[in-house]
C-alpha atoms as a PDB file:
ATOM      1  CA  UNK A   1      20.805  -0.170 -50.286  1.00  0.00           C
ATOM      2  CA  UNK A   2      19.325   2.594 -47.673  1.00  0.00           C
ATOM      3  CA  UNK A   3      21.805   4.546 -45.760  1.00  0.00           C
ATOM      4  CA  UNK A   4      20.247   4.630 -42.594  1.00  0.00           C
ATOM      5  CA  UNK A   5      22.793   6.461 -40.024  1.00  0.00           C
ATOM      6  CA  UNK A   6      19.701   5.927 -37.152  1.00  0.00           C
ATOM      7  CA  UNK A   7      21.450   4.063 -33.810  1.00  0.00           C
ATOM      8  CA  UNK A   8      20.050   0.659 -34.132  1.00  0.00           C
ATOM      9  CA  UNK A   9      17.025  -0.021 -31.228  1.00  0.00           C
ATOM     10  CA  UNK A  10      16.115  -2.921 -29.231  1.00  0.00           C
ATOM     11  CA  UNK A  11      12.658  -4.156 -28.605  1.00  0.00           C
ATOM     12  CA  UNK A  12      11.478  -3.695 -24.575  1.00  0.00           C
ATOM     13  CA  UNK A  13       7.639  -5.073 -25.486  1.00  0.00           C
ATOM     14  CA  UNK A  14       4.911  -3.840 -27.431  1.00  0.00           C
ATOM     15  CA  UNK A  15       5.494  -0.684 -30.224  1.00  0.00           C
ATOM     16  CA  UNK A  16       8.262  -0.044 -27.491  1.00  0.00           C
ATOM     17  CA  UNK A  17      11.777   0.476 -28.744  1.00  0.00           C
ATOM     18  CA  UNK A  18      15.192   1.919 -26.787  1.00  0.00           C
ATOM     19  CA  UNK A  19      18.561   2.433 -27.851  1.00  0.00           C
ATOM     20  CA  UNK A  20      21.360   0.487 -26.250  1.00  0.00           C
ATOM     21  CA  UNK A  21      23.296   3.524 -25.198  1.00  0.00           C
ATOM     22  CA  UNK A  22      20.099   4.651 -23.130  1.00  0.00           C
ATOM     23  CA  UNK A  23      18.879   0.753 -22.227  1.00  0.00           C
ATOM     24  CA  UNK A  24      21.900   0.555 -19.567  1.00  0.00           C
ATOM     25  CA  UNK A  25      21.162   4.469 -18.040  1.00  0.00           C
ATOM     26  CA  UNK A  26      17.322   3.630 -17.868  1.00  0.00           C
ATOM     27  CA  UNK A  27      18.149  -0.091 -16.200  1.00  0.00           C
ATOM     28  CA  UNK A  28      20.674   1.748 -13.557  1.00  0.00           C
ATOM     29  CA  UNK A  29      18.486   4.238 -12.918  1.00  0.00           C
ATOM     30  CA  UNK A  30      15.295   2.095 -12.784  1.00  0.00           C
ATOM     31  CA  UNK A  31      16.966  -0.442 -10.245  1.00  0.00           C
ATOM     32  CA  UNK A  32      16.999   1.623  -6.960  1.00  0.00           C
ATOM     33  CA  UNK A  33      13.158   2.713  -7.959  1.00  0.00           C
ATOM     34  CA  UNK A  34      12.204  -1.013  -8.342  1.00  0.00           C
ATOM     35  CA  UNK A  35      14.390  -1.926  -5.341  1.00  0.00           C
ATOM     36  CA  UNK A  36      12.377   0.795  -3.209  1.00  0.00           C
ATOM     37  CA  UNK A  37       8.844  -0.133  -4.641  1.00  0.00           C
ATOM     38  CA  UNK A  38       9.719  -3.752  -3.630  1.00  0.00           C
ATOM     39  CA  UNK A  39      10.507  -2.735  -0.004  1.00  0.00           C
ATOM     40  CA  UNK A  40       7.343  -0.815   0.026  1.00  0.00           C
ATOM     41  CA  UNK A  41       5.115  -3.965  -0.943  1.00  0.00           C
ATOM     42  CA  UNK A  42       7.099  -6.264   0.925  1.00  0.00           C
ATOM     43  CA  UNK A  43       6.291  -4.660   4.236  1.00  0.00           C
ATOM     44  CA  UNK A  44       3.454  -2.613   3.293  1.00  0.00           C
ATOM     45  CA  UNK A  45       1.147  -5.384   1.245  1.00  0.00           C
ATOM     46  CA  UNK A  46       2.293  -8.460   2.418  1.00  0.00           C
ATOM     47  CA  UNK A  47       0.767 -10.960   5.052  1.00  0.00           C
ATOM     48  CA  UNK A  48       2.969 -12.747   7.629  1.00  0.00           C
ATOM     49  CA  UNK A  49       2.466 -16.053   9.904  1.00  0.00           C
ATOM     50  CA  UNK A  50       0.250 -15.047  13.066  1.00  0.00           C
ATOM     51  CA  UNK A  51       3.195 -15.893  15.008  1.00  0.00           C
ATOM     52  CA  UNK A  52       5.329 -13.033  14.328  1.00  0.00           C
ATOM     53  CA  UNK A  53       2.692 -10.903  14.755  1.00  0.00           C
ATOM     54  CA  UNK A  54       4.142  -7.330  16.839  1.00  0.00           C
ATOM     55  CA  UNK A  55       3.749  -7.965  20.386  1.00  0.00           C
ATOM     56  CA  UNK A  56       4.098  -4.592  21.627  1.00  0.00           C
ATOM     57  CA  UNK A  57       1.267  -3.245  23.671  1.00  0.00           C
ATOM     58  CA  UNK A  58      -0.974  -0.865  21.681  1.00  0.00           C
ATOM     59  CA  UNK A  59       0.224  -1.760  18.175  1.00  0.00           C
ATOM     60  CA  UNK A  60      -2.813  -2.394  15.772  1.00  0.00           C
ATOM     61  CA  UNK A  61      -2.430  -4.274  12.956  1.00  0.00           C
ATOM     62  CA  UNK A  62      -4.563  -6.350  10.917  1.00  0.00           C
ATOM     63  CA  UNK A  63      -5.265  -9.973  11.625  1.00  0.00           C
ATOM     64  CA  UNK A  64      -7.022 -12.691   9.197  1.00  0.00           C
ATOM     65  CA  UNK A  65      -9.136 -15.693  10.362  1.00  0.00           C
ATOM     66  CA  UNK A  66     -11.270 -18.648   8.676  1.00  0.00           C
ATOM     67  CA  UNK A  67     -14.048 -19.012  10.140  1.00  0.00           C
ATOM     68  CA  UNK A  68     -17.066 -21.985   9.553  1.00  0.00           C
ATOM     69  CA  UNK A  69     -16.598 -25.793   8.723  1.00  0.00           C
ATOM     70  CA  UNK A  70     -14.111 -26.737   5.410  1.00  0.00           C
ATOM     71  CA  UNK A  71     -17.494 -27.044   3.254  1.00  0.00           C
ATOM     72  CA  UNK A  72     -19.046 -23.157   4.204  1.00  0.00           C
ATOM     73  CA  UNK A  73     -15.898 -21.502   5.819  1.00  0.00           C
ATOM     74  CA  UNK A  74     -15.263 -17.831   4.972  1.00  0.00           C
ATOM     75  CA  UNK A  75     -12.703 -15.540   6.170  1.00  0.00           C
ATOM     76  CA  UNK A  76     -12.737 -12.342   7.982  1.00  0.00           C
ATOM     77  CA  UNK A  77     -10.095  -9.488   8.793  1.00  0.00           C
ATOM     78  CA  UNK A  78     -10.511  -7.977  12.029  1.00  0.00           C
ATOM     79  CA  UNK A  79      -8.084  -4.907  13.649  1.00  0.00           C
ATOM     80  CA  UNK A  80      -6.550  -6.258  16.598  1.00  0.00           C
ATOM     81  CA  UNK A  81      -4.793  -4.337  19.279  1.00  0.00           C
ATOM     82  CA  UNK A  82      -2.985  -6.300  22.469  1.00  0.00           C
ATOM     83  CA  UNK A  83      -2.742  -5.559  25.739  1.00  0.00           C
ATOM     84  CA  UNK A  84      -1.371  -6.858  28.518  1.00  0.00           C
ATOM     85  CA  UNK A  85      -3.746  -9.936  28.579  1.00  0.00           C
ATOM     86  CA  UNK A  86      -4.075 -10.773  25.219  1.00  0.00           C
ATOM     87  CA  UNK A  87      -6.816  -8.941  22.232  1.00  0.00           C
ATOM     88  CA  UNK A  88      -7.003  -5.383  23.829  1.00  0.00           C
ATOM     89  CA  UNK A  89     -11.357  -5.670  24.468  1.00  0.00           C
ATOM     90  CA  UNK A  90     -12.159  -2.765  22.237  1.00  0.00           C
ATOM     91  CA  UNK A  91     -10.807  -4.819  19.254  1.00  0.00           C
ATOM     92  CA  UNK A  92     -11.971  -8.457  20.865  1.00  0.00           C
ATOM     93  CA  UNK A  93     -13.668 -10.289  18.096  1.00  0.00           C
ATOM     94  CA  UNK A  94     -14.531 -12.993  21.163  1.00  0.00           C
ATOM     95  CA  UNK A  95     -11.517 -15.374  19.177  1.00  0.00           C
ATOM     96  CA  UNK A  96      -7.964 -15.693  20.557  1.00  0.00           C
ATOM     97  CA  UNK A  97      -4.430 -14.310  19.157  1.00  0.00           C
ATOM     98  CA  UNK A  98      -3.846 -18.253  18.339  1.00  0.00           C
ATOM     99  CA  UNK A  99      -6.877 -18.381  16.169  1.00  0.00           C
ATOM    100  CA  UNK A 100      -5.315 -15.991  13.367  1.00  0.00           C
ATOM    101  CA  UNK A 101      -3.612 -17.555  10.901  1.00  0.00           C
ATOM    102  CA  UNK A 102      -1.824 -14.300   9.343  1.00  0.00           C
ATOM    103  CA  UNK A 103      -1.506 -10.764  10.280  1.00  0.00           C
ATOM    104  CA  UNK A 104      -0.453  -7.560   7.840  1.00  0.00           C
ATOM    105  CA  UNK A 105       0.490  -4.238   8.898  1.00  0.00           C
ATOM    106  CA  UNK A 106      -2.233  -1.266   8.720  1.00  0.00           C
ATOM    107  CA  UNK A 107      -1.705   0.499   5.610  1.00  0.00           C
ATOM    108  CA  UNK A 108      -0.787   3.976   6.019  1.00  0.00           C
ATOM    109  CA  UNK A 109      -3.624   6.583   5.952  1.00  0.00           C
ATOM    110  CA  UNK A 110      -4.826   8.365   2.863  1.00  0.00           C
ATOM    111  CA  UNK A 111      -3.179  11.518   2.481  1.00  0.00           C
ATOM    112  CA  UNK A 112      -5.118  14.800   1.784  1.00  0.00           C
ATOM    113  CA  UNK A 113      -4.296  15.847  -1.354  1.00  0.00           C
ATOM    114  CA  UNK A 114      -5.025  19.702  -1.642  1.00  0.00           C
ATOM    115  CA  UNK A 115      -8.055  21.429  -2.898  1.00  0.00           C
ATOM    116  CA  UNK A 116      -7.752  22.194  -6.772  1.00  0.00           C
ATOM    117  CA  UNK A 117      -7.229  26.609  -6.935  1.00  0.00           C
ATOM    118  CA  UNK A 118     -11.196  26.749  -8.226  1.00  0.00           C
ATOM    119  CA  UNK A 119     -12.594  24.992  -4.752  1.00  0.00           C
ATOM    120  CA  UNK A 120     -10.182  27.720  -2.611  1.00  0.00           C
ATOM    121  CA  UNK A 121     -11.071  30.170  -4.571  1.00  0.00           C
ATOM    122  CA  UNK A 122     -14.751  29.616  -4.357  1.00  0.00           C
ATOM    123  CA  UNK A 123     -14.276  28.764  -0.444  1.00  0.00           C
ATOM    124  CA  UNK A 124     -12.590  32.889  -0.325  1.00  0.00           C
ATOM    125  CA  UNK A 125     -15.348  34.280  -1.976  1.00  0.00           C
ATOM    126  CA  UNK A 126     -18.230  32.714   0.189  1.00  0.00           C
ATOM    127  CA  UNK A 127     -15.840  33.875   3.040  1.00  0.00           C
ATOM    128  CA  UNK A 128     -16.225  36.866   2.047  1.00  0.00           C
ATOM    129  CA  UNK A 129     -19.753  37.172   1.434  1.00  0.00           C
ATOM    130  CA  UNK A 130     -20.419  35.884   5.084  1.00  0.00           C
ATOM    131  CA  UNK A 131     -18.350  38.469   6.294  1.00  0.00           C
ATOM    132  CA  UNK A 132     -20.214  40.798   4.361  1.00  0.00           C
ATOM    133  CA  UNK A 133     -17.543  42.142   2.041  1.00  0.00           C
END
């Protein structure tokens, strides 16, 4: 007989393993994260019945329709904008709001993540040689 003073582990999938006294920190403190990531997705990557579509005036979002006969149909996702008489006519497809079947928020732009140190440090130096330093 071994005497193996180790905590004992349980099993959280795969070659994974955690000890109990950690399992119920790492659960508390994954909750809120999982909670937020949730939110995110839910109103971020989701697509919602045409008729709850935002009806405020200059709002873009994007809007889904089916398009063709049940034997060739395809769909398409257009940008749609309203105005005050409907599809604003910059994002007028030629098909009316009542023709979408599901609309989904715009996701949010792609950030600019900044230049790694060797492109700004190559950007100074041909500064400089165009200044003539």
């Amino acid at each position: 007989m071994t005497n193996d003073t180790r905590p004992p582990v349980v099993p959280v999938g795969g070659d994974y393993t955690i000890m109990p006294t950690k399992l119920a920190e790492t659960l508390t403190a994954l909750v809120p994260l999982a909670d937020a990531a949730c939110d995110y997705a839910d109103s971020h990557c989701r697509w919602f019945d045409i008729s709850t579509a935002p009806k405020e005036i200059g709002v873009e979002f994007l809007a889904s329709i089916e398009i063709g006969s049940t034997v060739s149909a395809w769909k398409e996702i257009h940008i749609l904008c309203l105005d005050e008489e409907g599809i604003d006519s910059d994002h007028d497809q030629g098909w009316c709001l009542d023709d979408y079947s599901y609309w989904a928020p715009l996701p949010p732009p792609p950030s600019n993540p900044p230049l790694p140190a060797v492109f700004v440090e190559l950007g100074q130096a041909l500064e400089k040689i165009k200044e003539g330093r």
